[in-house]
Protein backbone atom coordinates (compact mmCIF):
# COMPACT_ATOMS: atom_id res chain seq x y z
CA UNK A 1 -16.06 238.65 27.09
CA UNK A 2 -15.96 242.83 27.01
CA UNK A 3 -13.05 243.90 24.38
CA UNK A 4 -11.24 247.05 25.71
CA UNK A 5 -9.53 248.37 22.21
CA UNK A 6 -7.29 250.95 22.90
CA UNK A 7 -4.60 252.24 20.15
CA UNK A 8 -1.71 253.98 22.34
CA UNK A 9 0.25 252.51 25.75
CA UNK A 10 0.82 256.47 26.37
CA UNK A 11 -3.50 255.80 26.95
CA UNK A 12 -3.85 252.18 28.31
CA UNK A 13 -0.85 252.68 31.00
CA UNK A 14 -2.97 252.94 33.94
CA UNK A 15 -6.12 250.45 32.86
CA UNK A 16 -3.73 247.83 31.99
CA UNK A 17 -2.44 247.80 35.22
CA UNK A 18 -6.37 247.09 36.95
CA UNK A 19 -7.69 243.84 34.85
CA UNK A 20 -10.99 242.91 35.37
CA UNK A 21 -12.53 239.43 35.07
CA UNK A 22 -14.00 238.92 31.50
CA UNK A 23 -12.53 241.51 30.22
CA UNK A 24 -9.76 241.76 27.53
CA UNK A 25 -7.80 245.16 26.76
CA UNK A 26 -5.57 245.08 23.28
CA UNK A 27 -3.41 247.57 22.13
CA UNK A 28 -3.53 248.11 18.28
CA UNK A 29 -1.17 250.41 17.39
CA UNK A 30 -1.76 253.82 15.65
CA UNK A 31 -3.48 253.88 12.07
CA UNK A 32 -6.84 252.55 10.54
CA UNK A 33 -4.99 249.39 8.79
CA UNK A 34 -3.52 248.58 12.98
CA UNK A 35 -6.68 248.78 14.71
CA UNK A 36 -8.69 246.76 11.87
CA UNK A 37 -6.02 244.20 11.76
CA UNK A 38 -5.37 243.59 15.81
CA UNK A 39 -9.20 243.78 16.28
CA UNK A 40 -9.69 241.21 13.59
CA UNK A 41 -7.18 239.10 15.30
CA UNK A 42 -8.65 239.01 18.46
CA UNK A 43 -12.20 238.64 17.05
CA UNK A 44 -10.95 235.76 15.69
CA UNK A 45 -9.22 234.35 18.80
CA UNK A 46 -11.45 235.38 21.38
CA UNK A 47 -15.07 234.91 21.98
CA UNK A 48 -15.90 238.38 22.20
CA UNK A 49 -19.54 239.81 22.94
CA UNK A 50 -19.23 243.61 23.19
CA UNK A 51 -16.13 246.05 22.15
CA UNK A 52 -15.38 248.90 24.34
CA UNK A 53 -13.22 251.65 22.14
CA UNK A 54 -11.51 253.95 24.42
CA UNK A 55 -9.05 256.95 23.37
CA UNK A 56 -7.74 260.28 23.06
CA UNK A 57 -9.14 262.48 19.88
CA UNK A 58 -8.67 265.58 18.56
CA UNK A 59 -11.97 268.52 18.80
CA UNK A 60 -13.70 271.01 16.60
CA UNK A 61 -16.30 272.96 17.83
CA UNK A 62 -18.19 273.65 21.36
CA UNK A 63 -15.32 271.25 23.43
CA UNK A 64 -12.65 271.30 25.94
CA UNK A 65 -10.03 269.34 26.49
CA UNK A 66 -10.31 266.50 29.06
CA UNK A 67 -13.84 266.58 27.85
CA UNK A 68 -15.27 263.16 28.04
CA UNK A 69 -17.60 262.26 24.87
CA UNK A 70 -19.41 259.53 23.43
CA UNK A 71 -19.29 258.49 19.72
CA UNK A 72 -23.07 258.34 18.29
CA UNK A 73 -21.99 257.99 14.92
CA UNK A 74 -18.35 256.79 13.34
CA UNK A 75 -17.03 257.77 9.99
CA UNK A 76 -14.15 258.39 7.68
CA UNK A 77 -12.95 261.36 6.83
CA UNK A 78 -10.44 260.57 3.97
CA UNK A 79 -12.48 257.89 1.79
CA UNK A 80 -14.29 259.56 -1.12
CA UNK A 81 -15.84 257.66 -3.57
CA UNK A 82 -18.25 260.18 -4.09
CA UNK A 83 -17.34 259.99 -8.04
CA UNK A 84 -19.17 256.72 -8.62
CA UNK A 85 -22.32 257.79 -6.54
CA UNK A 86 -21.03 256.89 -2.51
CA UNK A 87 -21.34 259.14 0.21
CA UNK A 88 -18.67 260.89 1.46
CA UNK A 89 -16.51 258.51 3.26
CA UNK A 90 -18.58 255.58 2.89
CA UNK A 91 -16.47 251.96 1.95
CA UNK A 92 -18.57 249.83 -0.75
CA UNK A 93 -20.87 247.35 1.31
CA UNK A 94 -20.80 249.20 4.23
CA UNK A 95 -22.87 252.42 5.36
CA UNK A 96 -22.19 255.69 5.28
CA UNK A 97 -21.68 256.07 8.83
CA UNK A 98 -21.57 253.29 11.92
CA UNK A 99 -23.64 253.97 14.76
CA UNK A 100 -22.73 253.00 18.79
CA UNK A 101 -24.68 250.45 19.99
CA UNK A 102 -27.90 251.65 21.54
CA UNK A 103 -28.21 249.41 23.83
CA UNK A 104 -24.72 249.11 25.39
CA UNK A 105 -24.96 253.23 25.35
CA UNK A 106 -28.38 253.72 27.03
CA UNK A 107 -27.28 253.51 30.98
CA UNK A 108 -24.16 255.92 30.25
CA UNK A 109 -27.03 258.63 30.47
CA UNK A 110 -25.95 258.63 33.75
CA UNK A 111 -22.86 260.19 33.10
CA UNK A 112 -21.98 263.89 32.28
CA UNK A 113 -20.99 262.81 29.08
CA UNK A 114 -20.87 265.24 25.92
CA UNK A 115 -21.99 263.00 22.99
CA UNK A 116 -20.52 263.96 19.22
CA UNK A 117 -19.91 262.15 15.75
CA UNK A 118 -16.12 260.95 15.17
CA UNK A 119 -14.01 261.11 12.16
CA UNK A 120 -11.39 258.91 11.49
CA UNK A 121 -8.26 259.09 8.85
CA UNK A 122 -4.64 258.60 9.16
CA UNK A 123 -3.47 261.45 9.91
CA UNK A 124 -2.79 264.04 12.79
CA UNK A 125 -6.01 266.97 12.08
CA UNK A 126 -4.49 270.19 12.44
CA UNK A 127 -7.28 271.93 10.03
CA UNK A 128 -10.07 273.85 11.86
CA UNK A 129 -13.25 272.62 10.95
CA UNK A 130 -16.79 274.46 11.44
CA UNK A 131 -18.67 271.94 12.97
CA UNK A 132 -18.94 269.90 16.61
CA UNK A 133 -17.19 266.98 15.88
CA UNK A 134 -14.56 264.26 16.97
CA UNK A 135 -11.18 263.16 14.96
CA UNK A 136 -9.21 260.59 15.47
CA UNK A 137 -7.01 257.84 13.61
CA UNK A 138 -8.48 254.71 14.45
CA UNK A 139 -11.93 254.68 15.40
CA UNK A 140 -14.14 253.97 12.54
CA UNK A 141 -12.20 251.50 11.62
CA UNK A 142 -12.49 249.60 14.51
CA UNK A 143 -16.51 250.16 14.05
CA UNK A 144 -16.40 248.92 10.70
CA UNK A 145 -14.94 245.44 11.98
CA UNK A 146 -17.72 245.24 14.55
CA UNK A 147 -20.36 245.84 11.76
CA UNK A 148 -18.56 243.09 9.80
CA UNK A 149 -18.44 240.52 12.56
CA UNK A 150 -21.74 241.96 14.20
CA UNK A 151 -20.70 242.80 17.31
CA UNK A 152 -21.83 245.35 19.86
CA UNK A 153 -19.57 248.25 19.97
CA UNK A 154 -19.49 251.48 22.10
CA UNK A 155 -16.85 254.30 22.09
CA UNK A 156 -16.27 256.66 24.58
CA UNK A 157 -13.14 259.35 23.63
CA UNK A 158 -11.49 262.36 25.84
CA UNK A 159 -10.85 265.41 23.94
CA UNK A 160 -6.94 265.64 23.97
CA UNK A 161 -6.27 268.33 21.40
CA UNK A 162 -8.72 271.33 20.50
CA UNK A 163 -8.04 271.54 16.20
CA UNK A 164 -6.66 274.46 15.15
CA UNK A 165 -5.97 276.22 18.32
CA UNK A 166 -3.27 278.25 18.89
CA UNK A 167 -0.32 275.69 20.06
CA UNK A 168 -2.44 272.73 19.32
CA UNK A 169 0.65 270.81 19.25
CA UNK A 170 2.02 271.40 21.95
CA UNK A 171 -1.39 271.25 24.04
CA UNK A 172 -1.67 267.66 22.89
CA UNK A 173 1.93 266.53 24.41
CA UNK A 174 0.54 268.34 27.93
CA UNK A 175 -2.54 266.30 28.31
CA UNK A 176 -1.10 263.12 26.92
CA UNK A 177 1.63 263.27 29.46
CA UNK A 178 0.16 264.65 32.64
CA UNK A 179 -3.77 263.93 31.73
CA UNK A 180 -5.12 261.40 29.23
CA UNK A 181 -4.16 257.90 30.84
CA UNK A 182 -6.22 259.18 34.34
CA UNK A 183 -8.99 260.69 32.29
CA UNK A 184 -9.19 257.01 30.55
CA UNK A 185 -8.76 254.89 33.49
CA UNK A 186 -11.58 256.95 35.01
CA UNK A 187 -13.87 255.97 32.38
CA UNK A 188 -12.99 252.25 32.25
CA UNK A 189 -14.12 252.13 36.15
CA UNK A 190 -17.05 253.98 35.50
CA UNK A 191 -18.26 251.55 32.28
CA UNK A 192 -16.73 248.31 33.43
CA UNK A 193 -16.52 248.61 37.35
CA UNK A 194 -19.77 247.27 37.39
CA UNK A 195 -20.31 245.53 33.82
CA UNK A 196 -22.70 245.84 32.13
């Protein structure tokens, strides 16, 4: 069975309404402790073979919103335990970063996808940042599960939110309420309308 995680109903209102046999979509809820906790759950009640993260995050750098990216690499952006000798963001017994699974990921070459690494913490970004990158609140954490159980996991995110620009706010409630469920529903047909 394919896992569809997905944190927000604002997100999963349209794919929820188009199941697909073997598939599974679960809401978790906003927050690192939500997702790890619901994905646990159903890791432990279903037999799950591949995850399928899909959601809204915030940008820095070279994007546009309603851009459609995939995570290569997943990591957090408020753990430091630098102090005793860990990498930035890096939880003891775990790596620094999580990767996508390659395999899962090869055939979405096929799409116009932008790729980009994703940071997760809990809370909103609103800081500009000098880099390409991805932020969002729930995301590594949900890799980090995967990596514990050893399951296949592949995250695909539309920009919502462009950090730092002027009426950021503001340009987040647009796309989330006229945008973001369409842009995700498109990309669950695309992925799982023929699974792979």
């Amino acid at each position: 069975m394919i896992l569809v995680v997905i944190a927000m109903q604002e997100e999963a209102e349209l794919i929820v309404k188009h199941p697909l046999s073997d598939v599974k979509i679960i809401l978790t809820g906003v927050g690192k402790v939500n997702a790890a906790s619901k994905l646990t759950e159903a890791i432990l009640t279903h037999k799950v073979d591949k995850i399928l993260n899909l959601g809204f995050a915030g940008a820095s750098g070279d994007f546009h919103i309603g851009d459609i990216v995939y995570v290569k690499r997943a990591m957090y952006h408020d753990f430091d335990l630098t102090l005793f000798g860990y990498e930035k963001g890096q939880v003891p017994g775990y790596p620094s970063y999580f990767m996508t699974d390659e395999a899962w990921g090869f055939h979405l070459e096929q799409y116009p996808f932008k790729s980009s690494d994703l940071y997760t913490g809990d809370y909103f970004a609103t800081e500009h940042y000098n880099q390409n990158c991805l932020y969002d609140m729930e995301g590594t954490a949900l890799f980090q599960v995967a990596h514990r159980f050893n399951i296949p996991i592949l995250s695909i995110k539309v920009v919502s939110d462009l950090i730092g620009s002027a009426s950021h706010f503001e340009s987040y409630r647009r796309f989330e309420a006229s945008e973001g469920a369409k842009r995700l529903f498109e990309i669950y047909q695309h992925i799982l309308g023929g699974i792979v």
